[in-house]
C-alpha atoms as a PDB file:
ATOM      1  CA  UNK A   1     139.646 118.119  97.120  1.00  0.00           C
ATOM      2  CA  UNK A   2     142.720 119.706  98.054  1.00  0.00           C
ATOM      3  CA  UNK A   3     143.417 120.847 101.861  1.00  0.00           C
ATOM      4  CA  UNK A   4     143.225 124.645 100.815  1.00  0.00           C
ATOM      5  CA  UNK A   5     139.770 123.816  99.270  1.00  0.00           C
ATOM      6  CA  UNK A   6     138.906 122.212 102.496  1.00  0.00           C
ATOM      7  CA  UNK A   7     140.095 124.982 104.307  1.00  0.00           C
ATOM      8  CA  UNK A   8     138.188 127.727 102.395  1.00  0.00           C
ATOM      9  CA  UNK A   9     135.124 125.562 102.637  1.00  0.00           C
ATOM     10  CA  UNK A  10     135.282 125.223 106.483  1.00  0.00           C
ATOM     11  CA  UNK A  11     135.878 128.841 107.027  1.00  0.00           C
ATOM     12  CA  UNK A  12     132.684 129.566 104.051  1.00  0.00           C
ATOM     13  CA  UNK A  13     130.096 127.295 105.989  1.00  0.00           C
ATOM     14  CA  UNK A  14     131.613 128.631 109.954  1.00  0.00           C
ATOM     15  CA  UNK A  15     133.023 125.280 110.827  1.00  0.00           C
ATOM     16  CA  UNK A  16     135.831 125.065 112.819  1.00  0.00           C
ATOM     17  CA  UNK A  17     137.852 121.820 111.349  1.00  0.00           C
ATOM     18  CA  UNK A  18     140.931 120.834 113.419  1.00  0.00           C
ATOM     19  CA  UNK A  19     144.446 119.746 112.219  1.00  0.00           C
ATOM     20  CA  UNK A  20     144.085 116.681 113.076  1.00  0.00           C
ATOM     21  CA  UNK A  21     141.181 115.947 111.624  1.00  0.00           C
ATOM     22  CA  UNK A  22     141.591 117.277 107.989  1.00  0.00           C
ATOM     23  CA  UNK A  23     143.084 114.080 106.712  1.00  0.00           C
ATOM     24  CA  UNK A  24     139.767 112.125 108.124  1.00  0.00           C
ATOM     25  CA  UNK A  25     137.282 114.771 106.559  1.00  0.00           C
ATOM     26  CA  UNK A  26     139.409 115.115 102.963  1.00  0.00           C
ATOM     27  CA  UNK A  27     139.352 111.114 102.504  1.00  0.00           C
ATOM     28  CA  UNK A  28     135.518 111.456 103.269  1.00  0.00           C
ATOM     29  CA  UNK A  29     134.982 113.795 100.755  1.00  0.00           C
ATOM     30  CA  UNK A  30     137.076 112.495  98.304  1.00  0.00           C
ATOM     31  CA  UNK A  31     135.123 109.146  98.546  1.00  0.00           C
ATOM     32  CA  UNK A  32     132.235 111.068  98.047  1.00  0.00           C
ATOM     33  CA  UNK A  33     133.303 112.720  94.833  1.00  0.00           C
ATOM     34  CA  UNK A  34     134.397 109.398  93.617  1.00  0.00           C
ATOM     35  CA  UNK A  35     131.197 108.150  93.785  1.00  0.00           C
ATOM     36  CA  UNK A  36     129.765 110.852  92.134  1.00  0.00           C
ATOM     37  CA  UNK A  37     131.666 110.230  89.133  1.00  0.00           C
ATOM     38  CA  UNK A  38     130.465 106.689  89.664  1.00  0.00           C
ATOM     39  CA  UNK A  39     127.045 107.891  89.241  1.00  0.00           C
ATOM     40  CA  UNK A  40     127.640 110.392  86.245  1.00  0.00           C
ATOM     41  CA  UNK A  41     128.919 107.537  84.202  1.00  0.00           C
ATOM     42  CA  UNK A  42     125.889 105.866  82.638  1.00  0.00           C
ATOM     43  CA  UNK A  43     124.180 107.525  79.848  1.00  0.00           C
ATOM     44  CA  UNK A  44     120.891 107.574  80.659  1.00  0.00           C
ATOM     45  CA  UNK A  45     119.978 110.034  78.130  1.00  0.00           C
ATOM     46  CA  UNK A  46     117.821 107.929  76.191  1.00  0.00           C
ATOM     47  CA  UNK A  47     115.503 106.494  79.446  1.00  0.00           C
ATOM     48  CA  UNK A  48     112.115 107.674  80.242  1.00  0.00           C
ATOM     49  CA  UNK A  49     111.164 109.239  83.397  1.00  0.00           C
ATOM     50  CA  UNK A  50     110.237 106.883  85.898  1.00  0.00           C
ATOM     51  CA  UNK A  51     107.633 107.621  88.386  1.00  0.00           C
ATOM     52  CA  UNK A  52     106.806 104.293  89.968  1.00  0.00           C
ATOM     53  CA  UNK A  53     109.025 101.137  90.197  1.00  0.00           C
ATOM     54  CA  UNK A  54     105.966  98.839  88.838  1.00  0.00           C
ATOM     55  CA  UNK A  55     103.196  99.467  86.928  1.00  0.00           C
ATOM     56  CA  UNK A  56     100.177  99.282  89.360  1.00  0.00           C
ATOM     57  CA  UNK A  57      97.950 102.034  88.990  1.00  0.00           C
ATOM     58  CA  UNK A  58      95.318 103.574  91.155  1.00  0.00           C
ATOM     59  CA  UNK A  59      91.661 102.403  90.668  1.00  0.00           C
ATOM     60  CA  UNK A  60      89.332 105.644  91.290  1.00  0.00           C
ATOM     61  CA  UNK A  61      85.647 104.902  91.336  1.00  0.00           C
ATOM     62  CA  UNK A  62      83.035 107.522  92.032  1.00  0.00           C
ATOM     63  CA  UNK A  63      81.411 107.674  95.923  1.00  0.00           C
ATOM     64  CA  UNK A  64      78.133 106.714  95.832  1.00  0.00           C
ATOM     65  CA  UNK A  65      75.817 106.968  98.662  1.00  0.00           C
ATOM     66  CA  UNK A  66      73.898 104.217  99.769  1.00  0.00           C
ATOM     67  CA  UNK A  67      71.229 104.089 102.610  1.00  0.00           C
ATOM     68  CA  UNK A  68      72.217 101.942 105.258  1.00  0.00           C
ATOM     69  CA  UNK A  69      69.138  99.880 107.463  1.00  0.00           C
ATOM     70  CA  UNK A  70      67.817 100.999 110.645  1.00  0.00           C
ATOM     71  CA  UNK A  71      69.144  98.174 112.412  1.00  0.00           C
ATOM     72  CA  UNK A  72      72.812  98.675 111.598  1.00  0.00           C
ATOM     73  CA  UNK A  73      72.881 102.368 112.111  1.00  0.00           C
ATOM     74  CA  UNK A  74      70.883 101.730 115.778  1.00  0.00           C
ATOM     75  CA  UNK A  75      73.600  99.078 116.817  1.00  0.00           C
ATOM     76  CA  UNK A  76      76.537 101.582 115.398  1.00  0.00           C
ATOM     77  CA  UNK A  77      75.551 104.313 117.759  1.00  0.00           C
ATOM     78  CA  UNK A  78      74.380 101.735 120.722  1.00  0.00           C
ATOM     79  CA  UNK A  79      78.231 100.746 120.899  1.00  0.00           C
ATOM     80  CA  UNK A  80      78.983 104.605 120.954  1.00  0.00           C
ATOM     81  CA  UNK A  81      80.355 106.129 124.441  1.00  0.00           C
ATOM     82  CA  UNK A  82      78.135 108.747 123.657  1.00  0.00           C
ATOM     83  CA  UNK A  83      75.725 110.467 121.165  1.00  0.00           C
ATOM     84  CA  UNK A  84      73.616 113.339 120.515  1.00  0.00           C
ATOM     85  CA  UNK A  85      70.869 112.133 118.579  1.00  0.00           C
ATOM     86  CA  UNK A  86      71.883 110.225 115.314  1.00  0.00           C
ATOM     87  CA  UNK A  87      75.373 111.508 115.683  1.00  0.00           C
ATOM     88  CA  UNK A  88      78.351 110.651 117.329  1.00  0.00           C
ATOM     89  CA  UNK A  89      79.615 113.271 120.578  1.00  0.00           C
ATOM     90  CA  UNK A  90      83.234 113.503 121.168  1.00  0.00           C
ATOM     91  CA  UNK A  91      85.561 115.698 122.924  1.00  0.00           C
ATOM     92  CA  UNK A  92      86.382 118.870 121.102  1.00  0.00           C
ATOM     93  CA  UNK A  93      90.021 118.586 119.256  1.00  0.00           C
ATOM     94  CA  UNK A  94      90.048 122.197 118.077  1.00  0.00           C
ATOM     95  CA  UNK A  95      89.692 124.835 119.769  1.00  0.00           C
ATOM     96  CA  UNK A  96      88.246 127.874 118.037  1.00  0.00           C
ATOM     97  CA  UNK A  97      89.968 131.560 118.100  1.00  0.00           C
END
């Protein structure tokens, strides 16, 4: 990239670049470039789309509902702050409109 380009560019996105600092801000963006040429090199044509780095997959299975005892479901909502019957009370989170 050129000063000029640099210039135009500047003025295009409303940043104000100083004299002083063009030289830091064009080797920047030339280094940038550079390695985007870097990149563009390999022909990757040929490769497949990759959508995971190894080839674990996710393992659905289907909810199923099982009763659970008396006992356990008691001592679950003994340990509870509080309840309303066989449920659970919290503090409301949302607040309706």
């Amino acid at each position: 990239m050129l000063k000029e380009e640099l210039k135009t560019t500047a003025f295009s996105a409303r940043i104000d670049i100083k004299d002083d600092e063009k030289d830091k801000y064009l080797k920047d963006i030339n280094s940038m470039f550079e390695y985007i040429e870097i990149l563009q090199e390999p022909d990757v044509a040929d490769l497949k789309p990759t959508t995971h780095v190894t080839e674990l997959r996710n393992v659905w299975r289907e909810d199923i509902v099982k009763p659970c005892h008396k006992e356990v479901i008691d001592q679950m909502l003994n340990s509870a702050p509080e309840r309303e019957g066989v449920f659970y009370k919290i503090k409301k989170v949302i607040e309706a409109q």
